[in-house]
N, C-alpha and C. Protein backbone atom coordinates (compact mmCIF):
# COMPACT_ATOMS: atom_id res chain seq x y z
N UNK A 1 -10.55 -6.78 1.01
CA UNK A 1 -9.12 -6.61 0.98
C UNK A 1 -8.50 -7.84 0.36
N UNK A 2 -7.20 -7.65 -0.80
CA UNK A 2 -6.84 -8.38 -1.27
C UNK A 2 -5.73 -9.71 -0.41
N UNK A 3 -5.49 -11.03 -0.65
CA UNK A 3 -4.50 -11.28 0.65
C UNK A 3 -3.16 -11.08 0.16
N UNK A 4 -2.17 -10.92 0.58
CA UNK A 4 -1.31 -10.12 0.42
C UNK A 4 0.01 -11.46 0.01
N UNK A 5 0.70 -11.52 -1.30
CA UNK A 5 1.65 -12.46 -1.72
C UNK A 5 2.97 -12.24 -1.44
N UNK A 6 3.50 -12.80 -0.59
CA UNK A 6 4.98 -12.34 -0.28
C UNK A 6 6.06 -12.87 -1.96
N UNK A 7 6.54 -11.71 -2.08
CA UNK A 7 7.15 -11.60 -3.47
C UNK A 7 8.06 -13.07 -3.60
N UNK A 8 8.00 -13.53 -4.94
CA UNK A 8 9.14 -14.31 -5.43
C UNK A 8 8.95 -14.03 -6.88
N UNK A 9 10.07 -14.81 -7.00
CA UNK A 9 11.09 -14.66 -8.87
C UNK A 9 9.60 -14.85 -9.51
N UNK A 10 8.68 -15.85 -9.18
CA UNK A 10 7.81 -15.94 -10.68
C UNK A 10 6.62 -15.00 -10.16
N UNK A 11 6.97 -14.17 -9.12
CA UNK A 11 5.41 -13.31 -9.00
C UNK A 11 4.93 -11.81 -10.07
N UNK A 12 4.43 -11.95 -10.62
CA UNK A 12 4.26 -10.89 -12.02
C UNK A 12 4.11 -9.40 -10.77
N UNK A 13 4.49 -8.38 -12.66
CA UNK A 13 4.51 -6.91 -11.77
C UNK A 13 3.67 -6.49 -11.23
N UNK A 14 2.38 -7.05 -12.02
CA UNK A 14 1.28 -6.60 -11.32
C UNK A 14 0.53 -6.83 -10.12
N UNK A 15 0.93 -8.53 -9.58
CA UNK A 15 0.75 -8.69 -8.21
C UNK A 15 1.44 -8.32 -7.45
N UNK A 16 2.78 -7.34 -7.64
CA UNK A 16 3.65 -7.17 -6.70
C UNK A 16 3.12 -5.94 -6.32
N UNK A 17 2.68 -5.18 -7.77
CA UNK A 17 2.27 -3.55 -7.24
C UNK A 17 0.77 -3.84 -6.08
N UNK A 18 0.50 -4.96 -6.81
CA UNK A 18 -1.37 -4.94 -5.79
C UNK A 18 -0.77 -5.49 -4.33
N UNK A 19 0.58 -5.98 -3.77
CA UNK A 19 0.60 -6.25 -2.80
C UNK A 19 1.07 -5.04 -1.78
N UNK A 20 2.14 -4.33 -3.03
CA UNK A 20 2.65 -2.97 -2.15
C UNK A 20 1.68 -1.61 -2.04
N UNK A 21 0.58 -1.74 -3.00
CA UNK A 21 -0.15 -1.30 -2.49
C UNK A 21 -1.60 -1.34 -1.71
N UNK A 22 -1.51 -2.60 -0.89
CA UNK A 22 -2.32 -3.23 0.09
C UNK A 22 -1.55 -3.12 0.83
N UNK A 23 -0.22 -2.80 1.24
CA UNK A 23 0.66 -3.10 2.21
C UNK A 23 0.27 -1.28 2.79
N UNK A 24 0.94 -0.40 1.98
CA UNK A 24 1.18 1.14 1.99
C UNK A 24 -0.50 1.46 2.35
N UNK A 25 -1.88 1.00 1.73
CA UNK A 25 -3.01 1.54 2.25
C UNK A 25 -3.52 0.76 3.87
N UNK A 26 -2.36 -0.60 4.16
CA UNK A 26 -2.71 -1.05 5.66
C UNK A 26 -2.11 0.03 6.52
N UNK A 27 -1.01 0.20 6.06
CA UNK A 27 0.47 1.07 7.04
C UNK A 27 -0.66 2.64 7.30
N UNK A 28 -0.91 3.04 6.36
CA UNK A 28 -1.56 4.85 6.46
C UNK A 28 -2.33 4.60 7.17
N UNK A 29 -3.39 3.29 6.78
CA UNK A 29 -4.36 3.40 7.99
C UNK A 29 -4.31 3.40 9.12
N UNK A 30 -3.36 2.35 8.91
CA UNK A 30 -3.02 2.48 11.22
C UNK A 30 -2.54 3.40 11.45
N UNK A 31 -1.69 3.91 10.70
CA UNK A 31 -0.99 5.60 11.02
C UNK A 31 -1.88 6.66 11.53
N UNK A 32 -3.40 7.24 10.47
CA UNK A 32 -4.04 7.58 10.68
C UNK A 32 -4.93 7.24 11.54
N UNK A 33 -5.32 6.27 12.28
CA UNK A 33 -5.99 6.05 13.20
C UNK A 33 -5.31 6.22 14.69
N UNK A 34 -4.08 6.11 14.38
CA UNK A 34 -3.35 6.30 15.56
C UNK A 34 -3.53 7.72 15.78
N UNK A 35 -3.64 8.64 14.97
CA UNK A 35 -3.04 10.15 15.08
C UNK A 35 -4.48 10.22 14.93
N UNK A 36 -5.32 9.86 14.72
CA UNK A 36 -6.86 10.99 14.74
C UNK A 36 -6.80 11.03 16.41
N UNK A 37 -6.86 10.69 17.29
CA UNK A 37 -7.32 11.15 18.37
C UNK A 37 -6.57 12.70 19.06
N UNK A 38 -5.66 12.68 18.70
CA UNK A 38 -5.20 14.07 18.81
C UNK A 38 -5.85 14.89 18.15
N UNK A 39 -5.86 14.64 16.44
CA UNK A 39 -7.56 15.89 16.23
C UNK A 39 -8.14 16.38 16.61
N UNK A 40 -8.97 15.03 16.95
CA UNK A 40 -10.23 15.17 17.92
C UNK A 40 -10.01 16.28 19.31
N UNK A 41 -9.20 16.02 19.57
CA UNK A 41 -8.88 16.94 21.20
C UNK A 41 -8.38 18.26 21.07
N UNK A 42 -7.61 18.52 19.56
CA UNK A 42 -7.84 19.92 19.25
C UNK A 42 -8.69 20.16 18.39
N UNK A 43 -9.39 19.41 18.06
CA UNK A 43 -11.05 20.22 17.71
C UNK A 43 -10.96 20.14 16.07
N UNK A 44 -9.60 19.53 15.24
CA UNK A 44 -9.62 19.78 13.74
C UNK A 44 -9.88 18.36 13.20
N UNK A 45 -10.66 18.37 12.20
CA UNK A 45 -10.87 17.31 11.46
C UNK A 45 -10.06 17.12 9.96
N UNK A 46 -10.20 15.87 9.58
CA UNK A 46 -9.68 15.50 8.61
C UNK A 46 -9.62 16.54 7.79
N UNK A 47 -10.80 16.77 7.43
CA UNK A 47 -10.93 17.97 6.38
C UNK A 47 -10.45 18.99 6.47
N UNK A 48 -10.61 20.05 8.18
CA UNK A 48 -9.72 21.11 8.23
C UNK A 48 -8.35 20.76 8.03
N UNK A 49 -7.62 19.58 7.95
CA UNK A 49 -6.24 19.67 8.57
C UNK A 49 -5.89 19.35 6.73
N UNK A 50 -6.88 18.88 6.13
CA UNK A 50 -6.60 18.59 4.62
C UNK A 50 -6.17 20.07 3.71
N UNK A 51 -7.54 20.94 4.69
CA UNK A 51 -7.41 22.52 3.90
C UNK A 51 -5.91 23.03 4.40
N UNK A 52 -6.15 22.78 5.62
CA UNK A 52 -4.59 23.37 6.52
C UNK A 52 -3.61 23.25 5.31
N UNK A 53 -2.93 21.82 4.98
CA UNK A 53 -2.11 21.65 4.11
C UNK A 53 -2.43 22.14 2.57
N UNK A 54 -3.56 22.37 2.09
CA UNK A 54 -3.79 22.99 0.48
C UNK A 54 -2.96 24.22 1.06
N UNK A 55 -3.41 25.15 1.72
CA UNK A 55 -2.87 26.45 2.13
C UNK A 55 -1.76 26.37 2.58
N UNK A 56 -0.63 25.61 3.52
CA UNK A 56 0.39 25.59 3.41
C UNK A 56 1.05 25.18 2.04
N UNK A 57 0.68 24.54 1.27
CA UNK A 57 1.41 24.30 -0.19
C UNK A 57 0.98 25.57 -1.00
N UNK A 58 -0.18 25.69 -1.19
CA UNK A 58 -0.18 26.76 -2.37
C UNK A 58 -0.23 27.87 -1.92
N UNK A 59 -0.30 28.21 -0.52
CA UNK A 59 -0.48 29.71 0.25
C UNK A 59 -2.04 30.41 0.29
N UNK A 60 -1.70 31.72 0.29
CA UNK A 60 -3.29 32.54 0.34
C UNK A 60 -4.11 31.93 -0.88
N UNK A 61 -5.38 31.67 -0.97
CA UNK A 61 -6.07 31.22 -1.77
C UNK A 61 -7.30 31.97 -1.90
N UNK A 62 -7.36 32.90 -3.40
CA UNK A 62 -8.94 32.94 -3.39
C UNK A 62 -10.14 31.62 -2.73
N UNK A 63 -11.06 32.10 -2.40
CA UNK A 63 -12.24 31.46 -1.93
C UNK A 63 -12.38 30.45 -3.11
N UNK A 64 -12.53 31.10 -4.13
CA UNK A 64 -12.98 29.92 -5.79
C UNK A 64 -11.97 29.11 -5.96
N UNK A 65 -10.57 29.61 -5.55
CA UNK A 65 -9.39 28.53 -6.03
C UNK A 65 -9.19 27.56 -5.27
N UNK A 66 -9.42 28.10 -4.06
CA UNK A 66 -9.80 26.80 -2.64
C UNK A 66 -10.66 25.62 -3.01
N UNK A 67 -11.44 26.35 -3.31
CA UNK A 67 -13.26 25.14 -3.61
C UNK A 67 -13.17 23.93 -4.70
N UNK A 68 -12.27 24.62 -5.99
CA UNK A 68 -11.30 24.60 -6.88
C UNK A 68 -10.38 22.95 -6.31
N UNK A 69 -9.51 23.42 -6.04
CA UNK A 69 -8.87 22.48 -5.15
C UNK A 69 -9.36 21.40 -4.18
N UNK A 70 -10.34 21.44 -3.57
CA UNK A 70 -10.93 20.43 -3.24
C UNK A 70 -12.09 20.22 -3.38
N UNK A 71 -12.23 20.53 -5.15
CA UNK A 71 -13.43 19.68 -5.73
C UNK A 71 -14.82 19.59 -5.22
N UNK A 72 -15.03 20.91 -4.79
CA UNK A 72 -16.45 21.68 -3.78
C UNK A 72 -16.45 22.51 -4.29
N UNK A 73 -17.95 22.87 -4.44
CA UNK A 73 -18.63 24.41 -4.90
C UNK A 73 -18.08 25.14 -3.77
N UNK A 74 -17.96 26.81 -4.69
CA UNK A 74 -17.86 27.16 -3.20
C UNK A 74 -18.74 27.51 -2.12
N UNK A 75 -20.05 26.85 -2.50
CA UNK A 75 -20.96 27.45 -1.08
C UNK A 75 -20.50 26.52 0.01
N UNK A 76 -20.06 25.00 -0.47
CA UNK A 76 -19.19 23.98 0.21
C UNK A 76 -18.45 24.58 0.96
N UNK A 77 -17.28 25.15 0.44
CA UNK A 77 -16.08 25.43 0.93
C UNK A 77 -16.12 26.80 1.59
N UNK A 78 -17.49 27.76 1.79
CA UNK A 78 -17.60 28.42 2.29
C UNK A 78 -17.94 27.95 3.55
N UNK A 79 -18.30 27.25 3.75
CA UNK A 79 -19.07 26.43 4.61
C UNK A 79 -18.02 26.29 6.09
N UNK A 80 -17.03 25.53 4.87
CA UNK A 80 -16.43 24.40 5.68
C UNK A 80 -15.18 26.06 6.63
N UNK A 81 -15.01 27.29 5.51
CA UNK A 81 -13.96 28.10 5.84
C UNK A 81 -14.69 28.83 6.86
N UNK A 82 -16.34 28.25 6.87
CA UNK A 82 -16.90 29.06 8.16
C UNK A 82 -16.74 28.86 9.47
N UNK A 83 -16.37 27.48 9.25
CA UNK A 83 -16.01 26.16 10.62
C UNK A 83 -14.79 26.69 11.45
N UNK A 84 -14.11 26.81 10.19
CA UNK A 84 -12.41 27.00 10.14
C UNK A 84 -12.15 27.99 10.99
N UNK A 85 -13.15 29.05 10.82
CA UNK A 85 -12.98 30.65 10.96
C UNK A 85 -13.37 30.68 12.36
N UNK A 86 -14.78 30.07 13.06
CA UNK A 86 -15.16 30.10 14.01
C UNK A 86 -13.91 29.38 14.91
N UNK A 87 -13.32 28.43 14.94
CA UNK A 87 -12.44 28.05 15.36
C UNK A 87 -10.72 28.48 16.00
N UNK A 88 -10.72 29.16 14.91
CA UNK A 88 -9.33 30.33 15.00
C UNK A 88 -8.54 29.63 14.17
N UNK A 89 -9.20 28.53 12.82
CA UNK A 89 -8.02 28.15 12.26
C UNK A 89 -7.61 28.74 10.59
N UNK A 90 -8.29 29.36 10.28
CA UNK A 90 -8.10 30.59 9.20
C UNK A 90 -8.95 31.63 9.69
N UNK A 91 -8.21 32.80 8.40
CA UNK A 91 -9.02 33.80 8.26
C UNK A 91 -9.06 34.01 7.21
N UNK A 92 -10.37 34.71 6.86
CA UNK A 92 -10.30 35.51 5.44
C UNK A 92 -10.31 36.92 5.31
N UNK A 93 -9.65 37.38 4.01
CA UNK A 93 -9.70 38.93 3.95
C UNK A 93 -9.65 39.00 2.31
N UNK A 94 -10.52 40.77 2.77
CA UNK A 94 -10.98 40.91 1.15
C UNK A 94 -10.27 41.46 0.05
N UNK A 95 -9.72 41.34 -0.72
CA UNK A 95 -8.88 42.12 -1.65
C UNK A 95 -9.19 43.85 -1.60
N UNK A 96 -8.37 44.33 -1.62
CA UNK A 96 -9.07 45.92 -1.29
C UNK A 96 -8.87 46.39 -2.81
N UNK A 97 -9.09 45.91 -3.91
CA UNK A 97 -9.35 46.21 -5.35
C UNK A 97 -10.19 46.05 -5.76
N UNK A 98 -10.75 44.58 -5.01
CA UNK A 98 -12.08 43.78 -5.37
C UNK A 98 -12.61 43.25 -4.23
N UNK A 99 -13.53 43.75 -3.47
CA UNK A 99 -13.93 43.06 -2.58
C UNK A 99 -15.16 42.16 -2.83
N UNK A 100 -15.55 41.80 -3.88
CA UNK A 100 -15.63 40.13 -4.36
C UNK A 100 -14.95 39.78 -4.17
N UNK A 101 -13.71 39.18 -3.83
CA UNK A 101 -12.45 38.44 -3.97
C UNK A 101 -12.55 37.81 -2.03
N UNK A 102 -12.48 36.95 -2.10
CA UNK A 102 -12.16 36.78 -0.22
C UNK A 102 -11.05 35.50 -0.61
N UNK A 103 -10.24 36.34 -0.08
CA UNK A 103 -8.53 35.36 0.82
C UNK A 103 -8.90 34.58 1.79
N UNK A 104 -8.51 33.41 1.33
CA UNK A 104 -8.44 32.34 2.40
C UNK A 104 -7.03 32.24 3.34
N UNK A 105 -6.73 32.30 4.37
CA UNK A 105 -4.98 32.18 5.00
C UNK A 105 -5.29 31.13 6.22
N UNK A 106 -4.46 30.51 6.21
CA UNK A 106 -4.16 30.05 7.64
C UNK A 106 -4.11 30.62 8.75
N UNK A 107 -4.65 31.08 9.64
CA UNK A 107 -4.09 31.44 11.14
C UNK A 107 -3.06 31.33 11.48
N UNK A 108 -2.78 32.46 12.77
CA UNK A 108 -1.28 31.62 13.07
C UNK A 108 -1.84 30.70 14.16
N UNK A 109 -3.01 30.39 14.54
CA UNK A 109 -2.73 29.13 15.42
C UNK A 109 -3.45 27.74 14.52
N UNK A 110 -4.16 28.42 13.15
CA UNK A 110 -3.96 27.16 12.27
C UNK A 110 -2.90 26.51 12.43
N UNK A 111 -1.59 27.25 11.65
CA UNK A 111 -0.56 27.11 11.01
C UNK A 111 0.34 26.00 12.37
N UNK A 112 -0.13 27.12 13.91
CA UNK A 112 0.47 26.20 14.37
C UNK A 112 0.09 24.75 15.40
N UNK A 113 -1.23 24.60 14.44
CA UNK A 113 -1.62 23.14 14.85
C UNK A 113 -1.50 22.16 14.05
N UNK A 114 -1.48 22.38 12.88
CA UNK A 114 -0.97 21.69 11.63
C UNK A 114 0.11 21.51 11.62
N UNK A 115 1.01 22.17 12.32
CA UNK A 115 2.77 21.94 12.77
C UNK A 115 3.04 21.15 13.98
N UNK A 116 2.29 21.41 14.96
CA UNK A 116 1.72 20.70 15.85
C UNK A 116 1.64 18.87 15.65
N UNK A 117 0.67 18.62 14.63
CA UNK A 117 0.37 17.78 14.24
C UNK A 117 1.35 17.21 13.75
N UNK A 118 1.52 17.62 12.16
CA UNK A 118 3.28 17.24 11.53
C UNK A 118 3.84 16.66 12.01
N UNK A 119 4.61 17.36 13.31
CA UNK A 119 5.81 17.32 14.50
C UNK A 119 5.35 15.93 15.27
N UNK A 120 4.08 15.74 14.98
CA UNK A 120 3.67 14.52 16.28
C UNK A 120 4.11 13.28 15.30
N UNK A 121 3.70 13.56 13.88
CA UNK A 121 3.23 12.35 12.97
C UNK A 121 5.09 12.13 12.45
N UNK A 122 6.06 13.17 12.61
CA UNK A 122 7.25 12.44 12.50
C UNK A 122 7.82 12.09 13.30
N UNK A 123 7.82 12.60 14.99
CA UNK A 123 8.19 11.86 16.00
C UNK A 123 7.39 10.36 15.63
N UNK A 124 6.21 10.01 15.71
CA UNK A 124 5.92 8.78 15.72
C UNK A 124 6.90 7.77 14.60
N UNK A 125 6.70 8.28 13.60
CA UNK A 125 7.61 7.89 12.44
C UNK A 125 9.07 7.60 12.69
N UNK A 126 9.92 8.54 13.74
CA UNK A 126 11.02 8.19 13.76
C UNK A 126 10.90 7.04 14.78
N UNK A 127 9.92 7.19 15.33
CA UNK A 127 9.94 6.14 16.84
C UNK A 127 9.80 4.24 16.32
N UNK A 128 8.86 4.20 15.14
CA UNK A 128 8.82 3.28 14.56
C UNK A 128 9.93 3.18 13.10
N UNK A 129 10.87 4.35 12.90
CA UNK A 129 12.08 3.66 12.21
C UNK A 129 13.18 2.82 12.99
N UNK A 130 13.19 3.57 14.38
CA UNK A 130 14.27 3.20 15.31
C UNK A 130 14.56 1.87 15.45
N UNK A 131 12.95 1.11 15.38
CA UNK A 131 12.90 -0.38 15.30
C UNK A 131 13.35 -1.01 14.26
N UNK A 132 13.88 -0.63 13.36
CA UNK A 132 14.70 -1.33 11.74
C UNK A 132 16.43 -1.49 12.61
N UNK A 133 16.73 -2.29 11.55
CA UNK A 133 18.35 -2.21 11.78
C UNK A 133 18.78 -1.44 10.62
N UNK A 134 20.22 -1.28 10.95
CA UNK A 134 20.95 -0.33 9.86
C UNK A 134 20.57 -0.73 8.34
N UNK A 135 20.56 -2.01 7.87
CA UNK A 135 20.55 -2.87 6.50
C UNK A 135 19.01 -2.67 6.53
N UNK A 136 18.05 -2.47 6.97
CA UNK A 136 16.40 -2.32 6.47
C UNK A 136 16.35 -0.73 6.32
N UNK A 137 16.91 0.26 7.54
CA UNK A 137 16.85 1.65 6.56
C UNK A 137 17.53 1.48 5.83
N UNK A 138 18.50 1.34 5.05
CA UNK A 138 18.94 1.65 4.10
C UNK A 138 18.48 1.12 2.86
N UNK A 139 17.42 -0.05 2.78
CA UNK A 139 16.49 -0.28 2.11
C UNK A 139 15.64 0.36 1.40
N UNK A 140 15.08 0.72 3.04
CA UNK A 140 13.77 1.50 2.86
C UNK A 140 14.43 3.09 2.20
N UNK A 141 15.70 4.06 2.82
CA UNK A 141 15.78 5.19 2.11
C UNK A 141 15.84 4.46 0.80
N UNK A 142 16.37 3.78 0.10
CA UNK A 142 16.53 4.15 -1.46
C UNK A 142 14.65 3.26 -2.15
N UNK A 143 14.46 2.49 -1.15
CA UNK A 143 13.05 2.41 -2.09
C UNK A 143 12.58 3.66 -1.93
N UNK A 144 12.46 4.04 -0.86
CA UNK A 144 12.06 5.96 -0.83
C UNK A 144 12.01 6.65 -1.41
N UNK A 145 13.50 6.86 -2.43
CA UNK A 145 14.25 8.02 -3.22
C UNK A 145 13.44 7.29 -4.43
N UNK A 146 13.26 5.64 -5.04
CA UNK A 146 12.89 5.37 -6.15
C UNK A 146 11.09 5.90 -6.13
N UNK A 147 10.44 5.78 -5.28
CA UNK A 147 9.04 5.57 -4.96
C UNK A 147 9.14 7.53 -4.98
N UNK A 148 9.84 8.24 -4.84
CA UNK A 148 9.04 9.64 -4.77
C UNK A 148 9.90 9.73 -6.24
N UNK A 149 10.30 9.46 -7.07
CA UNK A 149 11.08 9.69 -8.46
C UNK A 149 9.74 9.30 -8.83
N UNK A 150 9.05 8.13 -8.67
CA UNK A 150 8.32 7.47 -9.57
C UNK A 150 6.65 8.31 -9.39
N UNK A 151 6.40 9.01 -8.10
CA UNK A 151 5.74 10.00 -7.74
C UNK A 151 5.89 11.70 -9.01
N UNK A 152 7.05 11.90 -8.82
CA UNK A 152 7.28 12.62 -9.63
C UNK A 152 6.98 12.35 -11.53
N UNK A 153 7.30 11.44 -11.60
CA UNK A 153 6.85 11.68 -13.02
C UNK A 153 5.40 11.22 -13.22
N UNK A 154 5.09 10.58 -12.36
CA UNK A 154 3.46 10.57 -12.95
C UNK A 154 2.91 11.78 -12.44
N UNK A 155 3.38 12.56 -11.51
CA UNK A 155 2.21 14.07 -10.74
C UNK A 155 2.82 15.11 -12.06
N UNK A 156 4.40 14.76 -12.23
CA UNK A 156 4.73 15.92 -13.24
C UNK A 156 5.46 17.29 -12.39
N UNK A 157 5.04 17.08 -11.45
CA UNK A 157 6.44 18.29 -10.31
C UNK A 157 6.46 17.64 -8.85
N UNK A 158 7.82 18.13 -8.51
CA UNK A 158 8.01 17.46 -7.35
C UNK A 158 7.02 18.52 -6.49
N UNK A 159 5.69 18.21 -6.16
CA UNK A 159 4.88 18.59 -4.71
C UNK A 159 5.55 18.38 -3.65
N UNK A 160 6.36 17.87 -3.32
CA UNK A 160 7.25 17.38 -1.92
C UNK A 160 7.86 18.41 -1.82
N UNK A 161 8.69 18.54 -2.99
CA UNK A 161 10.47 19.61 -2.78
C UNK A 161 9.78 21.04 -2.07
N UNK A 162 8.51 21.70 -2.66
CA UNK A 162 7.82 22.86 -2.46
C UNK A 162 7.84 22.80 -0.63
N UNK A 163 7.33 21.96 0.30
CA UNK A 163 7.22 22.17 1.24
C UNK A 163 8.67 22.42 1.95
N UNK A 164 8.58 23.43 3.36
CA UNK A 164 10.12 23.63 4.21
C UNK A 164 10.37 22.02 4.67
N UNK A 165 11.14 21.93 5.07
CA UNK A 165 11.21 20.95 6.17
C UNK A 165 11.15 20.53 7.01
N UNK A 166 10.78 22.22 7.55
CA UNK A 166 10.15 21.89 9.26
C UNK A 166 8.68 21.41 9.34
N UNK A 167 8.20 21.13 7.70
CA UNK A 167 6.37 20.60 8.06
C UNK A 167 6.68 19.30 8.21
């Protein structure tokens, strides 16, 4: 890990980006370590809760477009939708045109553990904004608004705007 330079006038762009992003991969981690133990106790792992969200963003998914998406054959991702399935956190169903074709969906008690989850990971979030004063959120919203602009043009569509707001 790099050590981290608290910004001034002569610090170049490029050590500033390597500090904010040593800063943003410390912050996720503790985030995520804080919130895996709830996983664990409902039984979903990284990975299911990764598929959870492909399927809440892009919806029903052929089996190939799934595998597709996270860069697994699909005997992989058959695998993993076998886990899923035993669990109660998708299902699949067959196209009745083509039954080659198998639909991947969320469950509804996927759907609602992944909401579950969500709901935990922004309560925590608001619980650790509460601790800012008025003059640091208002910081942090507009580095926010600049940092998902700057998201946007390198991904090329806003992926954010697509989700409701209750995830």
């Amino acid at each position: 890990m790099r050590t981290i330079v608290p910004p001034t006038e002569q610090t170049s762009d490029a050590t500033l980006v390597d500090a904010v992003v040593d800063q943003l991969h410390a912050m996720i981690g503790s985030l995520r370590c804080a919130g895996t133990g709830r996983m664990v106790k409902a039984g979903i792992s990284m990975t299911h809760l990764h598929i959870l969200w492909v399927l809440e963003h892009h919806g029903d998914l052929p089996m190939s477009r799934l595998a597709e998406l996270l860069d697994v054959s699909v005997s992989n991702a058959t695998g993993l939708v076998d886990r899923m399935e035993e669990r109660g956190l998708v299902e699949r169903v067959r196209v009745p045109d083509d039954r080659r074709v198998v639909i991947v969906r969320a469950s509804a008690e996927g759907a609602r553990q992944r909401d579950e989850i969500e709901a935990l990971k922004q309560d925590r979030m608001r619980s650790i904004l509460a601790r800012l004063r008025p003059d640091q959120l208002k910081r942090i919203a507009g580095a926010i608004t600049d940092l998902r602009g700057a998201v946007v043009d390198e991904i090329g569509t806003d992926h954010l705007h697509t989700h409701s707001p209750s995830h």
